[in-house]
Structure formats: structure tokens, C-alpha cells
Protein backbone atom coordinates (compact mmCIF):
# COMPACT_ATOMS: atom_id res chain seq x y z
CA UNK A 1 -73.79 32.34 -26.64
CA UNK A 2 -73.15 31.34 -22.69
CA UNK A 3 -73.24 33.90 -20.12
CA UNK A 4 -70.71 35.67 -18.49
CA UNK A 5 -69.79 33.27 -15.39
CA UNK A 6 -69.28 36.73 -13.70
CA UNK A 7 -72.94 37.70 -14.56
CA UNK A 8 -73.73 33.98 -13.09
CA UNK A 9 -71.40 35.30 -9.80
CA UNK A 10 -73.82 38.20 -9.24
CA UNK A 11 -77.26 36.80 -10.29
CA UNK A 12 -76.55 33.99 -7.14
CA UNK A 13 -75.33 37.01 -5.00
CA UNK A 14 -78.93 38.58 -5.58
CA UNK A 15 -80.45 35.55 -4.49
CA UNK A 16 -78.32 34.74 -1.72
CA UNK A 17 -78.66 38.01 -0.40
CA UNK A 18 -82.81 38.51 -1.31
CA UNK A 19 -83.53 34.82 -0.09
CA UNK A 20 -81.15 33.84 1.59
CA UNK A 21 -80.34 36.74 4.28
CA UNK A 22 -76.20 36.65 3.50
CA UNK A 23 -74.62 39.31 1.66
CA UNK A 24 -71.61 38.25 1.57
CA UNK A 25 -70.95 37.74 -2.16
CA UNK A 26 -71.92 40.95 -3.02
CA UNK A 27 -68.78 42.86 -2.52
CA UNK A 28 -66.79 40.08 -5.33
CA UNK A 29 -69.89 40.46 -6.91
CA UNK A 30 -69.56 44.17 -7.67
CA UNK A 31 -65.99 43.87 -8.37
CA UNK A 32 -66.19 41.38 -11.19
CA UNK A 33 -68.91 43.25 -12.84
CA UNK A 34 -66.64 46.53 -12.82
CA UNK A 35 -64.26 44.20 -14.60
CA UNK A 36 -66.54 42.85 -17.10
CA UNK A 37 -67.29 46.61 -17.75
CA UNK A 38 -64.15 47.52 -18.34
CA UNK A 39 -63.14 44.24 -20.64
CA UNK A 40 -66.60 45.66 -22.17
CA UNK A 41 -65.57 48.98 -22.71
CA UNK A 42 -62.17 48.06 -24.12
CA UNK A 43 -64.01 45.75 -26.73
CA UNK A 44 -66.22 48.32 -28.01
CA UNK A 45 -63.69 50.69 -28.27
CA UNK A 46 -61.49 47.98 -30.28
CA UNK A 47 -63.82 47.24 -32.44
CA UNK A 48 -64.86 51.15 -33.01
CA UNK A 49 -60.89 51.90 -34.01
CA UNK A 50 -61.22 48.64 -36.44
CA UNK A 51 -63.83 50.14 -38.08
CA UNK A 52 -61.66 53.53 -38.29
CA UNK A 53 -59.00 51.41 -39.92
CA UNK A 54 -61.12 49.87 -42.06
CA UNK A 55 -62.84 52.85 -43.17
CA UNK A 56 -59.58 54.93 -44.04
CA UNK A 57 -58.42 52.19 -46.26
CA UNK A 58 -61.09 53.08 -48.37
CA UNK A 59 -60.44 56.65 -47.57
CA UNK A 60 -64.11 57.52 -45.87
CA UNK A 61 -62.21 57.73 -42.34
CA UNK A 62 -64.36 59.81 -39.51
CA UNK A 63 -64.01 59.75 -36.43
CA UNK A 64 -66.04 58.50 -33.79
CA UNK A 65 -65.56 60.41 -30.15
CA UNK A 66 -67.29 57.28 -28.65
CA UNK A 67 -63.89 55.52 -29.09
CA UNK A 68 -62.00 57.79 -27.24
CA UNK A 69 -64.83 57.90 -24.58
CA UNK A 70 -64.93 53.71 -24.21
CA UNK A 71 -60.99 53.58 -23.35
CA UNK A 72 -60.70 56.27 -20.79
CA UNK A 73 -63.76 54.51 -19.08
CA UNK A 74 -61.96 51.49 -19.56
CA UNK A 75 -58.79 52.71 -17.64
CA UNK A 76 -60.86 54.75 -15.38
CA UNK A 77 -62.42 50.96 -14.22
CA UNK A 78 -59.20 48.74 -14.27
CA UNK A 79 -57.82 51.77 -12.42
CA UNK A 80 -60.72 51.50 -9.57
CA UNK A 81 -59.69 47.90 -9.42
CA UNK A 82 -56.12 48.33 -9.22
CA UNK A 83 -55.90 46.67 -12.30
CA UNK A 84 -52.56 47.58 -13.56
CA UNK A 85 -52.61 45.15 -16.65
CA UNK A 86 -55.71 46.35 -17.96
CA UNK A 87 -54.98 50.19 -17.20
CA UNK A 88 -52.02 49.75 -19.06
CA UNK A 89 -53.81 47.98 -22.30
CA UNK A 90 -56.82 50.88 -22.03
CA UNK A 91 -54.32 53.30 -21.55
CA UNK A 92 -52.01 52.54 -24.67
CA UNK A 93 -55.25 52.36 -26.41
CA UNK A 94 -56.12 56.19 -25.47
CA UNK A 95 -52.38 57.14 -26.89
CA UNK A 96 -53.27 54.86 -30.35
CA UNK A 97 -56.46 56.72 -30.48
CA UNK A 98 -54.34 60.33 -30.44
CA UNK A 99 -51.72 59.26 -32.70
CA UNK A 100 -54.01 57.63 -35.24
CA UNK A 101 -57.09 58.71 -35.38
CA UNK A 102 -56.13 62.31 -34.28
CA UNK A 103 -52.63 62.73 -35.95
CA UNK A 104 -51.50 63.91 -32.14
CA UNK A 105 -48.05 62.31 -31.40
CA UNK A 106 -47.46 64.78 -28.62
CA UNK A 107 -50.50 63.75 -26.78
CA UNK A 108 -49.51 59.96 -27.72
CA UNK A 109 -46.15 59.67 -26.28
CA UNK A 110 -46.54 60.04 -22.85
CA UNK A 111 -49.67 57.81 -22.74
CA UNK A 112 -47.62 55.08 -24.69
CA UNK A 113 -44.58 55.70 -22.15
CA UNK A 114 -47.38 55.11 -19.41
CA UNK A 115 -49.03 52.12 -20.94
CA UNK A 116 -45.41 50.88 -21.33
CA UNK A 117 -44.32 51.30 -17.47
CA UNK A 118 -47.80 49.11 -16.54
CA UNK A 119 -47.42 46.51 -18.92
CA UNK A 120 -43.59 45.60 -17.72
CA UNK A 121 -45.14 46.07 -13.88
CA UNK A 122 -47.74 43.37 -14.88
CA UNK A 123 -45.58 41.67 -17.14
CA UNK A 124 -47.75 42.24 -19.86
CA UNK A 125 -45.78 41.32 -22.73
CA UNK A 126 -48.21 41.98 -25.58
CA UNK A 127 -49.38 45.36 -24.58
CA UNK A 128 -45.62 45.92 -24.14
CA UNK A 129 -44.82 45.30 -27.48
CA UNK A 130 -47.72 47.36 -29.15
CA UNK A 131 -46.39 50.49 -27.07
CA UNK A 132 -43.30 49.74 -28.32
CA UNK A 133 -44.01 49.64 -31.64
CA UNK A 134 -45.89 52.59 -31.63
CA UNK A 135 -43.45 54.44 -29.69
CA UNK A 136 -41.26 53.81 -32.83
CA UNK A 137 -43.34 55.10 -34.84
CA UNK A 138 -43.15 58.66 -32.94
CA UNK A 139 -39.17 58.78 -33.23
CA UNK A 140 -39.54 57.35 -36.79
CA UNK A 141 -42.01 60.20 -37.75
CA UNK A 142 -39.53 63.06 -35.50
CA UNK A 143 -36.43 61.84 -37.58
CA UNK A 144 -34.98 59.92 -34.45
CA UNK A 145 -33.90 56.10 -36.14
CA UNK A 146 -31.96 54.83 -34.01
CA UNK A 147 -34.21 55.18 -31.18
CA UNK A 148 -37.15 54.30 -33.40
CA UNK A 149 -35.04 51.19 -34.41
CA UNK A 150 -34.24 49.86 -30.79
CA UNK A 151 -38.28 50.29 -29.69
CA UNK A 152 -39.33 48.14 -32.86
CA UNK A 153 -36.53 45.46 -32.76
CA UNK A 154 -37.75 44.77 -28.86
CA UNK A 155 -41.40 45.13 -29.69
CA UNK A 156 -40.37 42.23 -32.43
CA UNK A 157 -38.63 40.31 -29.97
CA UNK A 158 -41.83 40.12 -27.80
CA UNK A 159 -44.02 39.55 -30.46
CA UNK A 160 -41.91 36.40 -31.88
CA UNK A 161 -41.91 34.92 -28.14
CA UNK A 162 -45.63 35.17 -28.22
CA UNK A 163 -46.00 33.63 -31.20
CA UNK A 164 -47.51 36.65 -32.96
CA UNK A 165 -46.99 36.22 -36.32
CA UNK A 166 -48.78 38.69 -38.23
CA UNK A 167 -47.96 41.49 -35.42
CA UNK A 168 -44.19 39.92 -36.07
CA UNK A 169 -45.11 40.68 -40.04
CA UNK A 170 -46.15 44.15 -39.73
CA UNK A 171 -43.14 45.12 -37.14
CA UNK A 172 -40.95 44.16 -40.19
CA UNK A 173 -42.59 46.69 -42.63
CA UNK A 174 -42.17 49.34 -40.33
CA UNK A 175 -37.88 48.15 -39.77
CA UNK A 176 -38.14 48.04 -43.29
CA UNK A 177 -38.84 51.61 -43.69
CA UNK A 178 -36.24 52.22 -41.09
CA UNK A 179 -33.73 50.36 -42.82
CA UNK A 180 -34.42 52.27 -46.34
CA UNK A 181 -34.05 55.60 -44.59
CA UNK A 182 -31.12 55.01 -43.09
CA UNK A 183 -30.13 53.57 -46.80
CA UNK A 184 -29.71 50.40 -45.60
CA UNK A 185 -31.01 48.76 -48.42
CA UNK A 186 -29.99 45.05 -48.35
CA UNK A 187 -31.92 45.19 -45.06
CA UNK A 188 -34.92 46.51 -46.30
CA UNK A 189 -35.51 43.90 -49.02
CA UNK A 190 -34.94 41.04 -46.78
CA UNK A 191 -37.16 42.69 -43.91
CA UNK A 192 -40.16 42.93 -46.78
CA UNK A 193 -39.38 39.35 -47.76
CA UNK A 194 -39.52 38.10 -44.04
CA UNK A 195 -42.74 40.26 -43.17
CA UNK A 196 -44.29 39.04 -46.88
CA UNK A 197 -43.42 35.32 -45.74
CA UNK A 198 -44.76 35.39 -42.36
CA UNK A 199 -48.24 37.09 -43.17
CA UNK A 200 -48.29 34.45 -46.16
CA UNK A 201 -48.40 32.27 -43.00
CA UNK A 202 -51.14 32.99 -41.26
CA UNK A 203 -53.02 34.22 -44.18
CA UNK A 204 -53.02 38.20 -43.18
CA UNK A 205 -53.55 39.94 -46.43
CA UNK A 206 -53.47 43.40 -45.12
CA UNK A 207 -50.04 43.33 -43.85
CA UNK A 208 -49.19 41.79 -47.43
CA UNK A 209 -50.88 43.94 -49.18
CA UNK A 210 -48.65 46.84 -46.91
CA UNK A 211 -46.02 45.16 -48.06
CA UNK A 212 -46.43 45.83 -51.99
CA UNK A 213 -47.21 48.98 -50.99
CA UNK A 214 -43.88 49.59 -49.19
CA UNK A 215 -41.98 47.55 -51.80
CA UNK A 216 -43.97 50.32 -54.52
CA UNK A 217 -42.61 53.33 -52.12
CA UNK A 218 -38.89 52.02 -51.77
């Protein structure tokens, strides 16, 4: 596995400075690794809530208060750095955290509404569409459809100009679910058959298999 070209920027600032008298890169230097510790943080704490998911499917779920802990560092860094694109990816992560892991949609929302506001300033249109989405989910859960509707139909929107299939697959289940409460039924089964199709696609068998499940619940 290579190195970090930003670990390679700050090794040959050492030397430069140490050997060669300038200290000029050092100031880039420090900046890039405060970046690669906040990418760094974000990872780990990605691949901590993947393991959350992963564990409640087989219901053995437990959380682990490192995750929380890795995203606010992660914000608290891109933050420093005036990083508004990856503040606003930590900082929807810290509102998924609350809503999922902690059941805490009050916490969630305005976390999601702030993730939301950074992503559009950086034009972030990924992290826009996973606040979105999960912003739906709060006004699905508080009875408001409608609203929940119109934040997953743009989140889908996004996620079709990315070219983000299986996020594209699982947005469907969740109109789907908004389509049968609002007894809309011919909509649901062709949302299921759309989000079935497209995860056939890229071979995501957990959003498939949420799709029997919501076929099984409708």
C-alpha cells in the first residue's frame, strides 16, 4: 500500500527544514496532515457505524461511543481548516449517529439541517442527498409525508445525477413506504420494482433483500 503523498509533503518538510535551514513547507505541511486526520477520523468512524449496521442485522447491535467520538473530531478538524465540505460530511455523520444508533431524531435534525446548509455551500451533492434522505426519514417517522416525500424525491434526484445506483435503490424503498401510507398503492409496487431492478444492477443484495422485506410488510 503507497503512502500518503501528504505524509511524503511533510517527511521532505522535516528534511528541508533539519538539513536544509528553510522552513517554509512546514506551515502546508501541518495543514495537510490535519486533513489527512480528519479524512482519517471520518473513515474510522464509517467503518465503526458499518459494523453497527452489520451487527443489528443479526440483532447483536451495541454501540460503540468511539464512533460518535471519531466524527466530532472529524468536524472539529475540517472546521480548523475551514473545510466546509468535509464539516458538512462529519457533521451529517454526527446526526446519522443520533438518529440510528441512538434512536434520537431530535438531536438528529438540526445536525442534518446543518450538514445540509454546508454541503449546498460546497456544492456537495452527495452529502446533500444523504441529509436529505435522512431528513425524510424524521418527517416520515413524525407523520409529516408530504414533507418527508419532497426531501427523498430531491435526495433521489441527486443520487441519479451521480450515478448512485444502489443509494438510488434504497431511496425508492423508503418512497415506497411513503407511497403505501399515503395508500398510494400503484406507486408503491412500481417504486419496489424500480429499487429491486436497480440493486439487481449493481449487485447490492441488502437493499434487495429490504425490498422483500418491505414487499412482506405492505
Amino acid at each position: 500500500m503507497s503512502v500518503d503523498t501528504r505524509i511524503e509533503q511533510a517527511n521532505k518538510a522535516y528534511e528541508q527544514t533539519v538539513f536544509g535551514a528553510d522552513a517554509s513547507g512546514l506551515p502546508a505541511a501541518a495543514r495537510e496532515l490535519t486533513a489527512l486526520e480528519a479524512d482519517l477520523a471520518l473513515a474510522q468512524g464509517q467503518n465503526l457505524h458499518a459494523v453497527y449496521l452489520d451487527q443489528r442485522r443479526l440483532d447483536q447491535a451495541v454501540e460503540d461511543p468511539r464512533e460518535l467520538e471519531l466524527f466530532q473530531r472529524a468536524a472539529e478538524l475540517y472546521r480548523s481548516l475551514v473545510d466546509r465540505r468535509g464539516e458538512g460530511e462529519a457533521t451529517f455523520w454526527i446526526g446519522c449517529f443520533h438518529q440510528v444508533v441512538r434512536d434520537d431524531h431530535e438531536t438528529a435534525i438540526p445536525l442534518f439541517e446543518q450538514a445540509l446548509a454546508l454541503a449546498t455551500e460546497a456544492g456537495d451533492d452527495l452529502t446533500k442527498s444523504y441529509a436529505l434522505r435522512h431528513l425524510g426519514f424524521v418527517n416520515h417517522a413524525a407523520g409529516r409525508l408530504d414533507e418527508a416525500r419532497e426531501h427523498l424525491e430531491e435526495s433521489t434526484r441527486l443520487r441519479r445525477e451521480l450515478g448512485f445506483t444502489a443509494g438510488v435503490a434504497a431511496n425508492l424503498i423508503g418512497l415506497a413506504y411513503l407511497a403505501f401510507a399515503q395508500e398510494r398503492g400503484q406507486d408503491c409496487a412500481a417504486l419496489l420494482d424500480e429499487a429491486d431492478e436497480l440493486a439487481a444492477e449493481v449487485g447490492a443484495k441488502a437493499v434487495r433483500d429490504m425490498v422483500e422485506e418491505a414487499r412482506q410488510e405492505m
